[in-house]
Structure formats: structure tokens, C-alpha cells
N, C-alpha and C. Protein backbone atom coordinates (compact mmCIF):
# COMPACT_ATOMS: atom_id res chain seq x y z
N UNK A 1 121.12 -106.78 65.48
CA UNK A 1 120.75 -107.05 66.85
C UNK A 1 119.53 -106.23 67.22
N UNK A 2 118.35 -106.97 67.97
CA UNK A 2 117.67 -106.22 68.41
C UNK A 2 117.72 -105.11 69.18
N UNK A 3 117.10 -104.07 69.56
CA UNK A 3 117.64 -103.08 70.72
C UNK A 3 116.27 -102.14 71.08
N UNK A 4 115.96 -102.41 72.15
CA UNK A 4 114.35 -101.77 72.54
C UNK A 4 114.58 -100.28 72.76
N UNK A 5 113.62 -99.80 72.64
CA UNK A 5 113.25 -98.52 72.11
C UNK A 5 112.61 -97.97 73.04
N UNK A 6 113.13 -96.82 74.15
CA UNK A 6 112.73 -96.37 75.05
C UNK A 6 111.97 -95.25 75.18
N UNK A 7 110.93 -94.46 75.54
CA UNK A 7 110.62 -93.11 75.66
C UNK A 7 109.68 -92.44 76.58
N UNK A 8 109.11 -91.89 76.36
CA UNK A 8 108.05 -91.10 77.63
C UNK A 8 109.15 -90.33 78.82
N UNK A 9 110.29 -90.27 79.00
CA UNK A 9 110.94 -89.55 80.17
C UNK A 9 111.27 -88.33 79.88
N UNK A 10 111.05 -87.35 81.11
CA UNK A 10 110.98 -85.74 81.45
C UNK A 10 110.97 -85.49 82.55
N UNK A 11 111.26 -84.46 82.63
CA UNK A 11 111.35 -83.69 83.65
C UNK A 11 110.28 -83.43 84.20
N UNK A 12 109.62 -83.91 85.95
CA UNK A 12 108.83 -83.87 86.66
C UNK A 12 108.87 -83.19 87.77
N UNK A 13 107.80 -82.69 88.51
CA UNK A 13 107.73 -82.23 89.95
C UNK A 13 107.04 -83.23 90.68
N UNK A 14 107.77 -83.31 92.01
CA UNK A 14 107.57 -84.24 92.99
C UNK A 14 105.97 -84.20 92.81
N UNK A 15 105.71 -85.63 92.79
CA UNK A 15 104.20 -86.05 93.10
C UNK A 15 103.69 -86.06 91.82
N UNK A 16 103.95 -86.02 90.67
CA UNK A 16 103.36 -85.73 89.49
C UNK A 16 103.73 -87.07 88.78
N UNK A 17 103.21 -87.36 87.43
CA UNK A 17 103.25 -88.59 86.70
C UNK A 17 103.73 -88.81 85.56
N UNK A 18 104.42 -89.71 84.61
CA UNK A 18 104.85 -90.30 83.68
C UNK A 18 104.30 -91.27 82.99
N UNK A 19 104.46 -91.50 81.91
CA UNK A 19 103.81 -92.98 81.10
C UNK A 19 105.24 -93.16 80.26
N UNK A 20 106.30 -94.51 80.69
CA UNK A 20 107.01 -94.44 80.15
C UNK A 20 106.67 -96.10 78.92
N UNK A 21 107.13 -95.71 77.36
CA UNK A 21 106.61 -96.97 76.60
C UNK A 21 108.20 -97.11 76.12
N UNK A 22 107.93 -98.41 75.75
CA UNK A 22 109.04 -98.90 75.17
C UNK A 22 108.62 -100.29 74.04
N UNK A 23 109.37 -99.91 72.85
CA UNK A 23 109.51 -101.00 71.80
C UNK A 23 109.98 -102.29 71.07
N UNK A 24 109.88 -103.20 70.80
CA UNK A 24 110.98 -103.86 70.51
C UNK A 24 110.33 -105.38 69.42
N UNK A 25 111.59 -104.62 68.46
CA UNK A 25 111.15 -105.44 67.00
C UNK A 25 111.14 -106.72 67.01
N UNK A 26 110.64 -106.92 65.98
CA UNK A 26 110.90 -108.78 66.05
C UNK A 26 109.80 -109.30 66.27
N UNK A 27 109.17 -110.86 66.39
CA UNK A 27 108.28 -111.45 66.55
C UNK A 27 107.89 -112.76 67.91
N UNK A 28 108.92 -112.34 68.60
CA UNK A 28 109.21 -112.95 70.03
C UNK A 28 108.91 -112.24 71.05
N UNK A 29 108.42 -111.00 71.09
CA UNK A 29 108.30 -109.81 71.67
C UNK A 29 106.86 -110.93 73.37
N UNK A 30 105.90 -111.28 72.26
CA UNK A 30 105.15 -111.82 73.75
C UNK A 30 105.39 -113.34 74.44
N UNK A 31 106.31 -113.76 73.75
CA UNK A 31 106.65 -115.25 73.77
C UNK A 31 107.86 -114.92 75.90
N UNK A 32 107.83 -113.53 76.07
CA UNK A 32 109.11 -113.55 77.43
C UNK A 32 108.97 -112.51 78.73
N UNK A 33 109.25 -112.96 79.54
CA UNK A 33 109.24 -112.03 80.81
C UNK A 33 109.83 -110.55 80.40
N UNK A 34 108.96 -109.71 80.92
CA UNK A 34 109.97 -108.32 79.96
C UNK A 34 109.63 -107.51 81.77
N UNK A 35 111.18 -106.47 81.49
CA UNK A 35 110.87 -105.62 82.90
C UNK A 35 111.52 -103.83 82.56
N UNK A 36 111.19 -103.12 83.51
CA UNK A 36 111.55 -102.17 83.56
C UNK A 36 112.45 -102.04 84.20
N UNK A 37 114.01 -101.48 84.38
CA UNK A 37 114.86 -101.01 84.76
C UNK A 37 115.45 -99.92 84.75
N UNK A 38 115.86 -99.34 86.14
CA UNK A 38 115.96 -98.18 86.51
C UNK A 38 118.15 -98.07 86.56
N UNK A 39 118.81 -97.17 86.30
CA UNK A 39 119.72 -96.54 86.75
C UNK A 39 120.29 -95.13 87.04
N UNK A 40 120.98 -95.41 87.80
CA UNK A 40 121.67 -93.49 88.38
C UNK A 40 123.09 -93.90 88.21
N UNK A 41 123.56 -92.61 88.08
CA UNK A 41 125.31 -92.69 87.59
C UNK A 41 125.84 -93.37 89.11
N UNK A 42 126.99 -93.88 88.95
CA UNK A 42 127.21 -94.73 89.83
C UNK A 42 127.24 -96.08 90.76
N UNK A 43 125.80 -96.55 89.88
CA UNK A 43 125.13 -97.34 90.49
C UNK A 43 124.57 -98.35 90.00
N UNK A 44 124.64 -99.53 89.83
CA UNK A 44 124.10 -100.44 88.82
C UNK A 44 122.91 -100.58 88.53
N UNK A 45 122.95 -100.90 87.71
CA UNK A 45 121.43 -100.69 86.93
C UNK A 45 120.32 -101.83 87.97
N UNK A 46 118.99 -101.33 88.65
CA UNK A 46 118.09 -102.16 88.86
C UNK A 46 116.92 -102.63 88.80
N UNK A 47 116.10 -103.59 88.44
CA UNK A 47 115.20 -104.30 87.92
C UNK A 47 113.68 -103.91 89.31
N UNK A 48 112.90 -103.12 88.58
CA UNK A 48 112.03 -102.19 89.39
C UNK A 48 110.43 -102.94 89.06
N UNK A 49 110.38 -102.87 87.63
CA UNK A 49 108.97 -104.20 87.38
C UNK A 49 109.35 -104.92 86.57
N UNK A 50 108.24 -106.09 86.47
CA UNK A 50 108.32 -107.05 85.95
C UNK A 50 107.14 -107.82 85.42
N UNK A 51 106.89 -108.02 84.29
CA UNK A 51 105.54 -108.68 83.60
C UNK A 51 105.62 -109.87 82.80
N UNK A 52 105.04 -111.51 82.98
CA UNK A 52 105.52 -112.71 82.34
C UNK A 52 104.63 -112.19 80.75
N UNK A 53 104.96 -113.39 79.89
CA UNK A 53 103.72 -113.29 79.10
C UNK A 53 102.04 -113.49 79.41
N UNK A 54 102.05 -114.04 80.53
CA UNK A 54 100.70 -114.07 80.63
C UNK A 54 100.43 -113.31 82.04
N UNK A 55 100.78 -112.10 81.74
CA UNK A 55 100.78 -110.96 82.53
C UNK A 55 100.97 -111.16 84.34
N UNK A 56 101.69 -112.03 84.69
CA UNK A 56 101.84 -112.32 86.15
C UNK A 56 102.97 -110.92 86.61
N UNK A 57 102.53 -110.32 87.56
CA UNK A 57 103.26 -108.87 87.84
C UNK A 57 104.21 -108.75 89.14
N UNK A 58 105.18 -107.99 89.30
CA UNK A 58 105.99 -107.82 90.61
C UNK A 58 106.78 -106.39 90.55
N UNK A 59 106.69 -106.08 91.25
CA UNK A 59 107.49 -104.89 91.75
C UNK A 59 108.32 -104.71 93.14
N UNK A 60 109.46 -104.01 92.67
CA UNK A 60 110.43 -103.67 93.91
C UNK A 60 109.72 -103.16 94.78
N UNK A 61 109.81 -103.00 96.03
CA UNK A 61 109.55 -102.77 97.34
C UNK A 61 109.63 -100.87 96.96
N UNK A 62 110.57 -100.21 96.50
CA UNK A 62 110.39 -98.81 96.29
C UNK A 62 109.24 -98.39 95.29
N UNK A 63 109.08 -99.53 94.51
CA UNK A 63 107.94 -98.75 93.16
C UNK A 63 106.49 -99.35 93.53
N UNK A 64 106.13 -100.03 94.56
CA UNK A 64 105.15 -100.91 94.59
C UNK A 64 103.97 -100.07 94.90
N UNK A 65 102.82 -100.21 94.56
CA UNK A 65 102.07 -99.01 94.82
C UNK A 65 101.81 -97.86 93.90
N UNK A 66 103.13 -97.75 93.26
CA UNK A 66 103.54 -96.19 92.70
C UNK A 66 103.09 -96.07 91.17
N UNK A 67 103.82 -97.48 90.89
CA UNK A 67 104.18 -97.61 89.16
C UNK A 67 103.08 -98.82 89.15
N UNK A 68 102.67 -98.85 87.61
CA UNK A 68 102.28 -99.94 87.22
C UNK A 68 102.83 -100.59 85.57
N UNK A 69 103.35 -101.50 85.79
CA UNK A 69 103.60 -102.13 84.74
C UNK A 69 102.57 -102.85 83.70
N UNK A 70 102.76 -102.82 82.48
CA UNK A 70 101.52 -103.37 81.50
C UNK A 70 102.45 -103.66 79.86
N UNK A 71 101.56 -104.45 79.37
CA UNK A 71 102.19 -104.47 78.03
C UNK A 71 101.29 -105.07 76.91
N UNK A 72 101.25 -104.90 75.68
CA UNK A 72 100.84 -105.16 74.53
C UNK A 72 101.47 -105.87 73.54
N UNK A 73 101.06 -107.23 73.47
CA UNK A 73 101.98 -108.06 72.59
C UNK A 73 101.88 -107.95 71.23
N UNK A 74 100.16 -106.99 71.04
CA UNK A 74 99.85 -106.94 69.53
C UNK A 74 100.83 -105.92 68.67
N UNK A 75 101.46 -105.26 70.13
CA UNK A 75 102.18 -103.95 68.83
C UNK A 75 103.53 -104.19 69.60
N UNK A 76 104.02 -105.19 70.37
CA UNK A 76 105.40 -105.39 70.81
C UNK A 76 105.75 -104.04 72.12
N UNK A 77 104.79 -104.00 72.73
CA UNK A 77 105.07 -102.15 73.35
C UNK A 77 105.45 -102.98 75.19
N UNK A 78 105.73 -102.15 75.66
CA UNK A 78 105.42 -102.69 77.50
C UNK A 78 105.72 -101.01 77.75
N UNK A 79 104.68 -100.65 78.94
CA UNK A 79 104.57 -99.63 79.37
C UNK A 79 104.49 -99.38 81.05
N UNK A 80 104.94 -98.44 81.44
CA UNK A 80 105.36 -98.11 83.06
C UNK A 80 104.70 -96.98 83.40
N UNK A 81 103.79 -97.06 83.76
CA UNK A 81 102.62 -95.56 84.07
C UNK A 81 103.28 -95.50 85.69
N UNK A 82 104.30 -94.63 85.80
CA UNK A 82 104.35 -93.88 87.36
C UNK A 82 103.50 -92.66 87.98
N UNK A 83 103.37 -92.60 89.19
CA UNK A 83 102.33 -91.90 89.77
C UNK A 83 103.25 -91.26 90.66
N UNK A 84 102.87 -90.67 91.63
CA UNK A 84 103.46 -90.22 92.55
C UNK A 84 104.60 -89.81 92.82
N UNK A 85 105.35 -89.67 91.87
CA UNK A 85 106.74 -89.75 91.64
C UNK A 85 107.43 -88.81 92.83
N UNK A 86 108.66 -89.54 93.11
CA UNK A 86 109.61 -88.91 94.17
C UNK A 86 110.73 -88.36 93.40
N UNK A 87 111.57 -87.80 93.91
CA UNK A 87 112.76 -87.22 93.44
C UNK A 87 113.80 -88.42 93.20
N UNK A 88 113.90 -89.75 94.33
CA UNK A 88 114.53 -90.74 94.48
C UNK A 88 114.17 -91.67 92.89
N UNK A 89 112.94 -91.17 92.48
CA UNK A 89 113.21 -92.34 91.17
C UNK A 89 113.57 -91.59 89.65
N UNK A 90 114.41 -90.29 90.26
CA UNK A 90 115.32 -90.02 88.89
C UNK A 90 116.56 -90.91 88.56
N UNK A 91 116.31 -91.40 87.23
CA UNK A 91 117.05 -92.47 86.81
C UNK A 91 117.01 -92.10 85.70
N UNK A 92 117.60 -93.27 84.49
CA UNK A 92 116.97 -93.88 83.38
C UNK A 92 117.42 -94.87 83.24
N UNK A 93 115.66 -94.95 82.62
CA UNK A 93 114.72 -95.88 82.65
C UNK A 93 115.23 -97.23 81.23
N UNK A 94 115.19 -98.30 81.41
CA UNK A 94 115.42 -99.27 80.43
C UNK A 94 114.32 -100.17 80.47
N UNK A 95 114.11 -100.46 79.10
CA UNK A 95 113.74 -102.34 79.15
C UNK A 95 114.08 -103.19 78.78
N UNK A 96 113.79 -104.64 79.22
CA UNK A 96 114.73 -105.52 78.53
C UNK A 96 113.59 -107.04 79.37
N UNK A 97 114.44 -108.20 78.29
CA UNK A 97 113.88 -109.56 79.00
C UNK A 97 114.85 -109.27 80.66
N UNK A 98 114.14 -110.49 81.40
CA UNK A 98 113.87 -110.65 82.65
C UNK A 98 115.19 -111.60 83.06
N UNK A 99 114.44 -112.44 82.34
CA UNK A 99 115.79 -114.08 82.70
C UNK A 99 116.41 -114.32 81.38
N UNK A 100 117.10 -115.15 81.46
CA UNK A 100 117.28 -115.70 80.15
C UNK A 100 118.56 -114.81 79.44
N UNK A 101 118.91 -114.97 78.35
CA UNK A 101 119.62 -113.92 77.21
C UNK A 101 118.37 -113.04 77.37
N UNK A 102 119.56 -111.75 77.12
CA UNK A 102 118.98 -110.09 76.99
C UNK A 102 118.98 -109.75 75.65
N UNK A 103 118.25 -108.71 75.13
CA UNK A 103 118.87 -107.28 74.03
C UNK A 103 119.66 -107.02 74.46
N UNK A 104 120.14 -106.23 73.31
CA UNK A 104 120.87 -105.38 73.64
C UNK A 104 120.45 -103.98 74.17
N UNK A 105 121.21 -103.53 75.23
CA UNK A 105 120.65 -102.27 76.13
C UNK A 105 120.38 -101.31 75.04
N UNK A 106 119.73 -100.99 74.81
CA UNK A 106 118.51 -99.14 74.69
C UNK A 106 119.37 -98.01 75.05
N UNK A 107 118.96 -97.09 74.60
CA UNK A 107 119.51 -95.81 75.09
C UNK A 107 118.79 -95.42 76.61
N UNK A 108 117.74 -95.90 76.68
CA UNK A 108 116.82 -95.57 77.79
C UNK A 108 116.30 -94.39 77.89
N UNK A 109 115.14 -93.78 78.77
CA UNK A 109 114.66 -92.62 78.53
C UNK A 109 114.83 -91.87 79.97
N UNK A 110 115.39 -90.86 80.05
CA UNK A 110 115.66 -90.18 81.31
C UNK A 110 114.81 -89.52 81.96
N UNK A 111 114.15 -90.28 83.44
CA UNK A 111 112.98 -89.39 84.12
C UNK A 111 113.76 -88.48 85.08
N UNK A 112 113.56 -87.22 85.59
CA UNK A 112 114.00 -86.27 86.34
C UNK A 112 112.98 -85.94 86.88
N UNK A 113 112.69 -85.82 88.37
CA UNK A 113 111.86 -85.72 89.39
C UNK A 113 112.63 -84.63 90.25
N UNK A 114 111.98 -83.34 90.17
CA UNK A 114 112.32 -82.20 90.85
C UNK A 114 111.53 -82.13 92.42
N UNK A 115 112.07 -81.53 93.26
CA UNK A 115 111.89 -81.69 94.44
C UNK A 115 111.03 -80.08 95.07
């Protein structure tokens, strides 16, 4: 089973930045809507960006502005460059397709935003 490959997350101070990348094998990689997803214990996991294959973009109402979503079909990568970071977007971080059948969930990479 496939399973995307998460990383770039650390420990931050409020207002400071991240580049989070993520991987995923196989040869279908630019053929699908791929997004970034955020969770906190407790709380279900939620869908923060979003990029088609032919790069059409959206973001949640909390990350809009903040984060930018991007991706590379030549090396299978999609990447989440956050800016400004708040304390509110300590999570971790996943990726995965959009619609459709998923991967299987990632370990994800854990951002921590100190206050």
C-alpha cells in the first residue's frame, strides 16, 4: 500500500515559518487533487489546502493568506510553506488525495508553534 511521506515539522515561535514536504511513491502521484491536513488530539482531522493537478488552489478560511500550497509532479513531492505561524496551527500535519479513494494515512509531521 502506498503511504505518503511526511516532514519539515518543529518546533516554532509565534510568527516564524515552516516548509512542510511530503512524498508519495508510485506513478499517479500528478494524475489527483492532493491536500494538506491538519490534526490536534481530540479533534478530527481537517483539510487546510488544496492543489488539483493543474494547480487550481484553495485554502481554509484559518490558513488563507498564511500558508501556501505547491507541488512537483516531476519528483511526486507537494509542499506547504507556512508563514506567520500562530500557536492555533499546532497540529500534525498530513497529506493525502482530496476526493476520491485515499492512501493510506502517513505518520504526519508535527508542527509546534510556541507562544
Amino acid at each position: 500500500q502506498i503511504q505518503p511521506v511526511e516532514s519539515g515539522g518543529a518546533l516554532v515561535q509565534s510568527g516564524g515559518s515552516l516548509r512542510l514536504s511530503c512524498y508519495v511513491s508510485g506513478n499517479i502521484f500528478s494524475f489527483y487533487e492532493m491536500g494538506w491536513y491538519r490534526q490536534v488530539p481530540g479533534k478530527e482531522r481537517e483539510l487546510v489546502a488544496r492543489i488539483t493537478s493543474d494547480g487550481d488552489i484553495n485554502y481554509d478560511d484559518s490558513v488563507k493568506d498564511r500558508f501556501t500550497i505547491s507541488r512537483d509532479n516531476a519528483k511526486n513531492n507537494l509542499y506547504l510553506q507556512m508563514d506567520r505561524l500562530k500557536p492555533e496551527d499546532t497540529a500534525v500535519y498530513y497529506c493525502n488525495r482530496v476526493t476520491g479513494w485515499q492512501y493510506d494515512w502517513g505518520q504526519g509531521t508535527q508542527v509546534t508553534v510556541s507562544s
